[in-house]
Protein backbone atom coordinates (compact mmCIF):
# COMPACT_ATOMS: atom_id res chain seq x y z
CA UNK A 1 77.20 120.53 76.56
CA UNK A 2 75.98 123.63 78.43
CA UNK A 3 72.44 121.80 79.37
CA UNK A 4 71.08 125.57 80.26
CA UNK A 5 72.06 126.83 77.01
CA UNK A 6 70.39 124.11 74.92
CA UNK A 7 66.95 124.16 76.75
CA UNK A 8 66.97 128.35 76.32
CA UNK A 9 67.83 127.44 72.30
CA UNK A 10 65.18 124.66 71.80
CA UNK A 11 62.42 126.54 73.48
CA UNK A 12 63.43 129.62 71.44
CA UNK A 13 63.13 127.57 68.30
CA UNK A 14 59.97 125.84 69.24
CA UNK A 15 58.61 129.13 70.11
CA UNK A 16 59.04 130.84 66.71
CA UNK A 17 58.00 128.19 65.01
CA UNK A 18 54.97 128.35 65.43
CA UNK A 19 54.74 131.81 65.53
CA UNK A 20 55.20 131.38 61.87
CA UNK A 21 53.08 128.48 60.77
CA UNK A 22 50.81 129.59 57.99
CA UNK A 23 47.08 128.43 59.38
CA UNK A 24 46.36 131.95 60.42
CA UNK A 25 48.37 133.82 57.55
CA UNK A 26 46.02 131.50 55.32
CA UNK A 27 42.76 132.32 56.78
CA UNK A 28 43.79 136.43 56.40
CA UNK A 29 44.49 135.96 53.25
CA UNK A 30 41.33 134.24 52.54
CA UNK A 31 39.08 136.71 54.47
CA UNK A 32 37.74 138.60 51.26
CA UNK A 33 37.72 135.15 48.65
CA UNK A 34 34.61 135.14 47.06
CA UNK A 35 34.87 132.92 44.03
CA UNK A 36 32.02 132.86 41.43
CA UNK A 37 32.14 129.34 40.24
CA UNK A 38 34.17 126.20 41.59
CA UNK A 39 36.93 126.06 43.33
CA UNK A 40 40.15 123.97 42.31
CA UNK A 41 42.71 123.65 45.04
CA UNK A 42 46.76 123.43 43.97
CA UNK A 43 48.85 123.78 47.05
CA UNK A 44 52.83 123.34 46.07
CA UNK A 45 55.83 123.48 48.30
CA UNK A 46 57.05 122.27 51.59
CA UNK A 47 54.46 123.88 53.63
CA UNK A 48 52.01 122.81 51.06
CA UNK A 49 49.83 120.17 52.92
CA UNK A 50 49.90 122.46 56.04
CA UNK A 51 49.09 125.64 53.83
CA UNK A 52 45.83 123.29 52.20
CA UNK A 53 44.43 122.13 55.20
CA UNK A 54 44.28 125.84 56.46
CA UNK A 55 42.67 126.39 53.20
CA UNK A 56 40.32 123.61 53.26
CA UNK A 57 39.31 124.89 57.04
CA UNK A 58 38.50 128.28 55.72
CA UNK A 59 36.40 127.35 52.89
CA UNK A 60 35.27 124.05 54.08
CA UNK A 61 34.46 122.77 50.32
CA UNK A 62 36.46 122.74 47.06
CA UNK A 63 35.56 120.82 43.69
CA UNK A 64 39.27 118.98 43.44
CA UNK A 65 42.72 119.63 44.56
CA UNK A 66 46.55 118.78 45.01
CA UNK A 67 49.16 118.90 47.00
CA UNK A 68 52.64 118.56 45.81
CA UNK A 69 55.32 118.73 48.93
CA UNK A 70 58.60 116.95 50.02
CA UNK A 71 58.65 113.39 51.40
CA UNK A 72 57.60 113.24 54.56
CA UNK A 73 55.80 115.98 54.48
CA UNK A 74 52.23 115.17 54.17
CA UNK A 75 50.71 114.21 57.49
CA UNK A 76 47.25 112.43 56.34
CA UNK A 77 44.54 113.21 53.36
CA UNK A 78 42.23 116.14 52.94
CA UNK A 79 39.26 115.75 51.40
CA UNK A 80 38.55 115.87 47.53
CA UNK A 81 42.35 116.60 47.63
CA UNK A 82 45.55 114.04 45.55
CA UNK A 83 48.20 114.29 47.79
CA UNK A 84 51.69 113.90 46.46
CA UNK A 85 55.77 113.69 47.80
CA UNK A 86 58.67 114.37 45.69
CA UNK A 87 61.79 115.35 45.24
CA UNK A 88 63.75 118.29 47.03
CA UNK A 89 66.20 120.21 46.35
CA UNK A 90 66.44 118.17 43.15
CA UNK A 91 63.35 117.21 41.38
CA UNK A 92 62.55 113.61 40.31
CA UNK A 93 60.13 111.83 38.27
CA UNK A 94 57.11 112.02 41.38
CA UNK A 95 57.91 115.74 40.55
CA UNK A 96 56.99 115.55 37.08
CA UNK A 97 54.21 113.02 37.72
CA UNK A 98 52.89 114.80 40.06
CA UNK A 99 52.78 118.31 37.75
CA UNK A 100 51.33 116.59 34.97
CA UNK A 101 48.31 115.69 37.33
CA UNK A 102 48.14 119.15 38.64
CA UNK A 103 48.46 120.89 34.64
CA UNK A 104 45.59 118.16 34.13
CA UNK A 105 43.41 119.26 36.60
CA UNK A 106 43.30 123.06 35.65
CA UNK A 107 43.51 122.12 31.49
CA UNK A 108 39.67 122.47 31.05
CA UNK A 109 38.89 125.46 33.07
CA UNK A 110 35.84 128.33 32.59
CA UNK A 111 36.31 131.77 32.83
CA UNK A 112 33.62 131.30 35.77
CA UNK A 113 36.17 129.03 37.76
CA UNK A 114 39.26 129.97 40.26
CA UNK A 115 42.41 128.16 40.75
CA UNK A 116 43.43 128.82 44.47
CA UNK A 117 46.87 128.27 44.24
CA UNK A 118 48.92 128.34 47.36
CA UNK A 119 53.03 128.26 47.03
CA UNK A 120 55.79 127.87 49.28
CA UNK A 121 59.36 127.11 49.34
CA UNK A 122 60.71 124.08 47.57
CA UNK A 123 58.48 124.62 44.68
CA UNK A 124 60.95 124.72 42.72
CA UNK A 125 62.30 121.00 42.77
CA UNK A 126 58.74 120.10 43.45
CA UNK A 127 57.25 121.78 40.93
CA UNK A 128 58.17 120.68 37.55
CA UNK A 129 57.27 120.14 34.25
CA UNK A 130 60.91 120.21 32.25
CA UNK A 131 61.40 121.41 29.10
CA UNK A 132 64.24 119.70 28.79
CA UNK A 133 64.93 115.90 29.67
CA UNK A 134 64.60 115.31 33.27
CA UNK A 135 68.04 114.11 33.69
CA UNK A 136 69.58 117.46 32.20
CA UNK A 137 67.63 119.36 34.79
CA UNK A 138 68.41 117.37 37.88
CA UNK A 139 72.11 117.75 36.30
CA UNK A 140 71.82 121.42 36.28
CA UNK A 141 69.92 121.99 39.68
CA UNK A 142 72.95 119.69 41.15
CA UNK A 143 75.46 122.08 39.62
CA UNK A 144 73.69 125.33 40.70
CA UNK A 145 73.55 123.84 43.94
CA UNK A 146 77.27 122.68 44.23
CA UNK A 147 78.50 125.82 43.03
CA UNK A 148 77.42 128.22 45.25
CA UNK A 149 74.86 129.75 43.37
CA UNK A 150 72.08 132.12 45.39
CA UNK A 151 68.14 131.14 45.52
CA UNK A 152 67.70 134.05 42.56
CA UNK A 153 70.78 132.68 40.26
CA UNK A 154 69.20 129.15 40.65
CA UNK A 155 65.55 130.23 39.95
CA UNK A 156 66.40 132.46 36.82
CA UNK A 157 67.84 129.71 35.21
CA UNK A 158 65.08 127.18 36.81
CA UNK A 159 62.10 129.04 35.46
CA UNK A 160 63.57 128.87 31.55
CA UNK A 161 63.79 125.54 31.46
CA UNK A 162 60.33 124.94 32.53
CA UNK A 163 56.62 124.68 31.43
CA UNK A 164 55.33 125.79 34.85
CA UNK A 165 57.62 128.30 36.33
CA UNK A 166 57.97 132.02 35.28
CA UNK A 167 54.15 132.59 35.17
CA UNK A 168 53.63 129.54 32.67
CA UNK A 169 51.42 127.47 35.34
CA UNK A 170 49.14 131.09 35.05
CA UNK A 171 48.96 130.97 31.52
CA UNK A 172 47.91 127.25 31.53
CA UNK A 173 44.88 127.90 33.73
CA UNK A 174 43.36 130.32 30.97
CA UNK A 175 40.66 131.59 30.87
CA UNK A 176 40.24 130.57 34.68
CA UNK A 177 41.29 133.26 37.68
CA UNK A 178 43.63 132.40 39.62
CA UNK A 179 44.29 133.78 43.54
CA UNK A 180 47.87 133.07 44.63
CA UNK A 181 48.57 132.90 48.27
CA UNK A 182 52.33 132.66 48.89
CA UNK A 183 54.68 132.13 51.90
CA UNK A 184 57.31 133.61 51.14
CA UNK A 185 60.79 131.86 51.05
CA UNK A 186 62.95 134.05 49.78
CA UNK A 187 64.94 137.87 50.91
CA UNK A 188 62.86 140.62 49.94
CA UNK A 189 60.08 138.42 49.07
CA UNK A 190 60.73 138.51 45.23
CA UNK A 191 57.07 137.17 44.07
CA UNK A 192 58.60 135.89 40.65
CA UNK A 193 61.42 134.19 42.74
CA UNK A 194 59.25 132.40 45.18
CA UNK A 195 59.42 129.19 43.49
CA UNK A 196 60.35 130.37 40.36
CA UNK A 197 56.94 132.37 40.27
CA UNK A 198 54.62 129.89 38.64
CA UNK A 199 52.02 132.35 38.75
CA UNK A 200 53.92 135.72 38.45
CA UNK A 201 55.11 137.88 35.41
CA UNK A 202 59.21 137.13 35.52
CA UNK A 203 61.08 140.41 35.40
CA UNK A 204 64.37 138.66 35.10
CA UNK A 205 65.76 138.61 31.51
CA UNK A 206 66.88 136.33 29.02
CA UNK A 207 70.45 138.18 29.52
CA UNK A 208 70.56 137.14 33.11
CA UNK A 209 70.23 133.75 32.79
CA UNK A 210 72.89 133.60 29.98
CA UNK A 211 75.26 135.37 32.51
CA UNK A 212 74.67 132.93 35.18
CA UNK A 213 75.16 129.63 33.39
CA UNK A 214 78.65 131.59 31.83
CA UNK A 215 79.60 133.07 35.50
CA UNK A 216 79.33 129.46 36.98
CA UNK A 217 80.51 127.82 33.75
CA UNK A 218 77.47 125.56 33.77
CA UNK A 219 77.19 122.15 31.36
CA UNK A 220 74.39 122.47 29.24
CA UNK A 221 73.10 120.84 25.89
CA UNK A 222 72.29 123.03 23.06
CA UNK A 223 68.46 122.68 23.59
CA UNK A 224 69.04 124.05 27.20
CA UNK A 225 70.92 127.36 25.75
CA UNK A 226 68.13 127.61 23.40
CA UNK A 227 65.78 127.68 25.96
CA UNK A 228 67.84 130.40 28.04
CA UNK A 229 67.74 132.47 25.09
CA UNK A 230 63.65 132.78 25.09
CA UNK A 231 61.86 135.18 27.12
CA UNK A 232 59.20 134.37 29.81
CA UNK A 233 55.45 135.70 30.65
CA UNK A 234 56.24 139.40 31.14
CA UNK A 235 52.22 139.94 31.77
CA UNK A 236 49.40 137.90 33.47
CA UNK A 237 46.16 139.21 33.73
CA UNK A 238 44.22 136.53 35.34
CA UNK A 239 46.65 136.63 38.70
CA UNK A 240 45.50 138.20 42.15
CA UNK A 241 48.35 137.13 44.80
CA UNK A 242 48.71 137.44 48.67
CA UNK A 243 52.08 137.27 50.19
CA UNK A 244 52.30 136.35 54.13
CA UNK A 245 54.52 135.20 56.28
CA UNK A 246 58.61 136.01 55.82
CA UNK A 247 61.87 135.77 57.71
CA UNK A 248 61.14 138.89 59.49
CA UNK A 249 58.35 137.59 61.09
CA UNK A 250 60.53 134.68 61.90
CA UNK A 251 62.89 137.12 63.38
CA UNK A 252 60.28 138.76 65.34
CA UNK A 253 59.18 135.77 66.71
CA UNK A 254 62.44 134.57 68.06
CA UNK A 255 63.06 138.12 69.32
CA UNK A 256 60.11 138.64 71.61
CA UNK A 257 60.78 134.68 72.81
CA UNK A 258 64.34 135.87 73.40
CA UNK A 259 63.01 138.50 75.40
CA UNK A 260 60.90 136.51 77.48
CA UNK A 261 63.52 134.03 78.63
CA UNK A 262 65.60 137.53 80.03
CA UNK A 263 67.46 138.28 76.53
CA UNK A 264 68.05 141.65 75.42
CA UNK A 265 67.04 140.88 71.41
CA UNK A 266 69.96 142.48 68.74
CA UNK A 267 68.16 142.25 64.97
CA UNK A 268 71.79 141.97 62.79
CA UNK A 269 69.54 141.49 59.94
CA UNK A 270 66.80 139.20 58.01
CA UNK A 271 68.60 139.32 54.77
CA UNK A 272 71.69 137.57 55.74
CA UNK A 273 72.89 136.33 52.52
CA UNK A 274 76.96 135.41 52.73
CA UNK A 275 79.06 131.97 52.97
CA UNK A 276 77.39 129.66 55.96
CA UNK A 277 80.63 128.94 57.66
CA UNK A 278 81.62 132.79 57.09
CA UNK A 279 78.16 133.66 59.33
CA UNK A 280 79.18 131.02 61.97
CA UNK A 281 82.48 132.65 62.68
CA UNK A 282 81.00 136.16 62.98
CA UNK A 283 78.12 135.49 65.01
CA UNK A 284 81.43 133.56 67.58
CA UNK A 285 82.97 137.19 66.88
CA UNK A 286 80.32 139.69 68.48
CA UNK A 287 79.73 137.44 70.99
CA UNK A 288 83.25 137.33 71.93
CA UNK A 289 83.41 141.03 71.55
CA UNK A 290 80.26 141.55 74.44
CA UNK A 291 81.77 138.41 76.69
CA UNK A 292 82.48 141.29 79.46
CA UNK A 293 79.00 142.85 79.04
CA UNK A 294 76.69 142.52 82.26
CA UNK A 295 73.04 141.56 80.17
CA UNK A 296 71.81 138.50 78.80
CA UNK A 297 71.59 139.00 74.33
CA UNK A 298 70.34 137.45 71.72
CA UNK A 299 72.16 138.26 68.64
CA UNK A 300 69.33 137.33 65.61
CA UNK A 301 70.43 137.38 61.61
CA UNK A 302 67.59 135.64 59.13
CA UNK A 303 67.81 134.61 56.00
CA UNK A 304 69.58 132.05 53.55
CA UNK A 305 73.63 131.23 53.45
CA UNK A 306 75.02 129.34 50.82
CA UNK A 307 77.43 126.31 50.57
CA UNK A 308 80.19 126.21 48.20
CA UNK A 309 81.15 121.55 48.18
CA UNK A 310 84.21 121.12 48.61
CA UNK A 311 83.73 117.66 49.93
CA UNK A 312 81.93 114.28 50.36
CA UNK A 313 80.49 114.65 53.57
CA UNK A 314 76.81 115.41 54.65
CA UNK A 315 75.24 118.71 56.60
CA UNK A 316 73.77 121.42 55.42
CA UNK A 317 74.22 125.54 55.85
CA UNK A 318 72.37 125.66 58.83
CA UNK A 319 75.06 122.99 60.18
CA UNK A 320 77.81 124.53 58.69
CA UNK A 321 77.05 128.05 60.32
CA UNK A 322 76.80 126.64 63.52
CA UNK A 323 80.37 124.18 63.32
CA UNK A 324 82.00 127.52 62.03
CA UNK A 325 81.00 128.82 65.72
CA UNK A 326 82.43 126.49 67.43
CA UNK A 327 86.08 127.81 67.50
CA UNK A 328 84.97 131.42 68.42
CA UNK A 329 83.16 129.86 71.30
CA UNK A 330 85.85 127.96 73.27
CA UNK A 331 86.60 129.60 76.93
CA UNK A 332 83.33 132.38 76.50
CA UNK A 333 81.10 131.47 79.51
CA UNK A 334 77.32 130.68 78.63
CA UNK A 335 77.54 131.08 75.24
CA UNK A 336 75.99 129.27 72.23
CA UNK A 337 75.29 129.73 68.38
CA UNK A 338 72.19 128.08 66.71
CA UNK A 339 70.94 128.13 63.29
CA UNK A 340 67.83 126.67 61.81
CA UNK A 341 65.88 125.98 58.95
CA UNK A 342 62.44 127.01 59.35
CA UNK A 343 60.81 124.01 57.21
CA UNK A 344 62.56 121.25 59.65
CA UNK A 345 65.31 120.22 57.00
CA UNK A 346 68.63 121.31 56.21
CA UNK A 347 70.15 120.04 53.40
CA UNK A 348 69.98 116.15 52.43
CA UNK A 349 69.79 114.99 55.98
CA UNK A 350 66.83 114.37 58.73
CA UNK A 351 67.98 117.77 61.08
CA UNK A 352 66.47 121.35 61.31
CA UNK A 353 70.12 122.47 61.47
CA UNK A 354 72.63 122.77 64.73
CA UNK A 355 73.93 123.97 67.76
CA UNK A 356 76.99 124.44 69.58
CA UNK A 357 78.26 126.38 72.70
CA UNK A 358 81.35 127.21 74.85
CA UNK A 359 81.98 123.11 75.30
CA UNK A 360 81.59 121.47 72.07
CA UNK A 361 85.49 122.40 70.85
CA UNK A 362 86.39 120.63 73.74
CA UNK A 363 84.41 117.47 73.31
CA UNK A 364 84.93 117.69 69.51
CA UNK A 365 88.45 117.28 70.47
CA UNK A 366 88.27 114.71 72.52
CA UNK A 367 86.56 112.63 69.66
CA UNK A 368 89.79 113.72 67.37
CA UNK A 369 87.39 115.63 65.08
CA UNK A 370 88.86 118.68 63.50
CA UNK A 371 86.20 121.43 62.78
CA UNK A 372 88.33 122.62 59.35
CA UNK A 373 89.25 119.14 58.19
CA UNK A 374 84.80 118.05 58.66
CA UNK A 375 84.10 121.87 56.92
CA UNK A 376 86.12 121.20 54.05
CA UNK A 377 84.49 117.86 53.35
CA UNK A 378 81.40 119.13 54.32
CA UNK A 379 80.49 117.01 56.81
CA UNK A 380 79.22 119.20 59.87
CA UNK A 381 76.24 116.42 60.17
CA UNK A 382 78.15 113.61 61.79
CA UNK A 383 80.74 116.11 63.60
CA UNK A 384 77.65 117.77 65.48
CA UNK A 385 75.92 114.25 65.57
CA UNK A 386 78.85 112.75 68.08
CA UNK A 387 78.13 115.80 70.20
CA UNK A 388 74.79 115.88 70.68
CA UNK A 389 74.66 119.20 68.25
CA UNK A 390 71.80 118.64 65.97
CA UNK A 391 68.73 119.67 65.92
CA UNK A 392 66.09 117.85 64.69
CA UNK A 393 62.30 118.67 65.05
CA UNK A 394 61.06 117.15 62.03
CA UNK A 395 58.81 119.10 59.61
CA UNK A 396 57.25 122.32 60.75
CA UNK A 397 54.82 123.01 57.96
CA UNK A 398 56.28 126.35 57.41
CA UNK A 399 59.02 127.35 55.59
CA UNK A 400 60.00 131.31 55.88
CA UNK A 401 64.16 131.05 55.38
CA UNK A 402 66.65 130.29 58.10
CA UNK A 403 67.40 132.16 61.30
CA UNK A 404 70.87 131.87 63.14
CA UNK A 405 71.05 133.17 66.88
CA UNK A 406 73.56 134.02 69.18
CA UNK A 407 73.50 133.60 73.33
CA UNK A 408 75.15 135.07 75.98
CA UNK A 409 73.18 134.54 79.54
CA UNK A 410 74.50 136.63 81.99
């Protein structure tokens, strides 16, 4: 391993991420809250405890709260707040527990009262209340998932099949108000998208969904059709939301930390949106096209890949975009791809995402591990595990998309 290469890369991403953490995004969006009456607290996603303690600093007293986030993500209790961990990217029953105690909470609401309801990515598995049984919609969220299927696809059909999502978590806090702060996970910062908008009027149609499930062929009961077939909340008028923090921030941040280590910064884009392993190999390609150039760049390109399984293995897109580097890597000198998830998890597996450089083909090969025969199982975990690839920071408390980056230190 280039050991230059990998301390420039792990400041970089240490660097951005906490650019990006939502404390101070939290307290701007809170600068002009002045709720009448109480104060209930619902903080859902996998920067929810982070984005509730902010909260709780800012206002220093609610009447009752939750927080719903992903396992081993809540790091200690907050006052007058439930804190719960569940499932993600598929929900399970500590999902729907944990929604039932949150629909509880705001059930018996004045028009006098405020639900501050803070959302993040992940909400979505997390999130739930299924209109359907909860096997059928871990079944479908697995086949969205395995199919390809983009953060929108899997949210339009999501948000049908549920009694929070699509602005029905809004509707259930009638006649309350309720003041949204979101950090936004998604390209373009879609608000109804964001984890399946619980609190935002859904302006995708009935027709959409119905195209999905037939352009991906998806297995669903009669009940679940039915439920594709009826509209969502088209209006709220109870809603005031605050979006902060997105991948361009997170793009900005790694750019001006790119700059300071003596990297010229290149923006590609923050709405990078193609095949993982097809972003690998052409972040490999411009670097191999500016091998002869005499400055030190940082090639930067935000935003979410997707996975089409073909295998059995384990990884994620983040690992998968950086594998797919690999090859285009071999012989460049000082040269390395990275690409992380912002929240500290890619995929079903304890890393951030992973990194590789002008020497990992080589020592790949020297383990006999084949970067196409691992990709096509899917297994870019244990390939970048025997080379000291991963990268693993745990979670952030943020979660603002992915960013991949390319090196060359001249």
């Amino acid at each position: 391993m280039n050991k230059e290469m990998r301390i420039d890369a792990d400041d970089i991403i240490s660097s951005s991420i906490q650019a990006v953490l939502p404390d101070a995004a939290v307290a701007r969006a809170l600068k002009n809250f002045r709720p009448g009456g109480r104060v209930f607290l619902v903080s859902v996603g996998k920067a929810g405890w982070q984005m509730a303690a902010a909260a709780q600093h800012v206002l220093k007293k609610i009447d009752g709260g939750i927080v719903i986030t992903k396992y081993g993500h809540i790091r200690g209790q907050l006052p007058d707040v439930s804190c719960f961990e569940a499932g993600h990217p598929v929900p399970d029953k500590n999902s729907f527990t944990a929604t039932a105690r949150a629909l509880n909470l705001v059930s018996d609401l004045t028009e006098e009262d405020t639900v501050l309801f803070l959302f993040s990515g992940g909400g979505s598995a997390l999130f739930e209340n299924p209109l359907i049984s909860g096997e059928e919609l871990q079944s479908v969220t697995k086949q969205l998932l395995a199919c390809g299927a983009d953060i929108v696809e899997i949210n339009t059909i999501r948000k049908r099949l549920s009694g929070v999502k699509g602005g029905r978590f809004a509707q259930a806090c009638t006649p309350a108000k309720v003041f949204s702060i979101v950090l936004s996970g998604i390209l373009g910062d879609p608000l109804d998208m964001i984890a399946s908008g619980p609190a935002c009027p859904d302006t995708s149609t009935c027709e959409q969904a119905l195209a999905i499930a037939e352009k991906y062929q998806l297995t669903l009961s009669e009940p679940a059709r039915r439920l594709l077939a009826q509209e969502t909340p088209k209006t709220l008028d109870n809603v005031t939301t605050r979006i902060t923090g997105s991948v361009r921030e997170l793009c900005h941040a790694v750019a001006a930390r790119c700059r300071e280590l003596g990297y010229e910064p290149v923006l590609l884009t923050d709405q990078l949106c193609c095949e993982a392993r097809e972003a690998g190999s052409l972040l490999a390609s411009i670097l191999r096209t500016h091998a002869g150039d005499e400055r030190s760049l940082a090639f930067i390109a935000g935003g979410e890949t997707v996975v089409h399984l073909t295998g059995h293995g384990l990884g994620g897109r983040n690992q998968e975009l950086a594998l797919a580097a690999a090859p285009g890597l071999a012989g460049l000198r000082n040269a390395a791809v990275f690409s992380i998830g912002s929240d500290g998890t890619d995929g079903p597996t304890d890393a951030a995402g992973g990194y590789v450089d002008e020497t990992t083909m080589a020592e790949l090969a020297a383990r006999s591990i084949r970067v196409h025969e691992v990709l096509t199982d899917n297994d870019a975990y244990h390939a970048l595990k025997a080379v000291g690839g991963l990268i693993v920071t745990g979670p952030t408390g943020t979660n603002v998309n992915d960013v991949a980056v390319g090196l060359l230190r001249r």
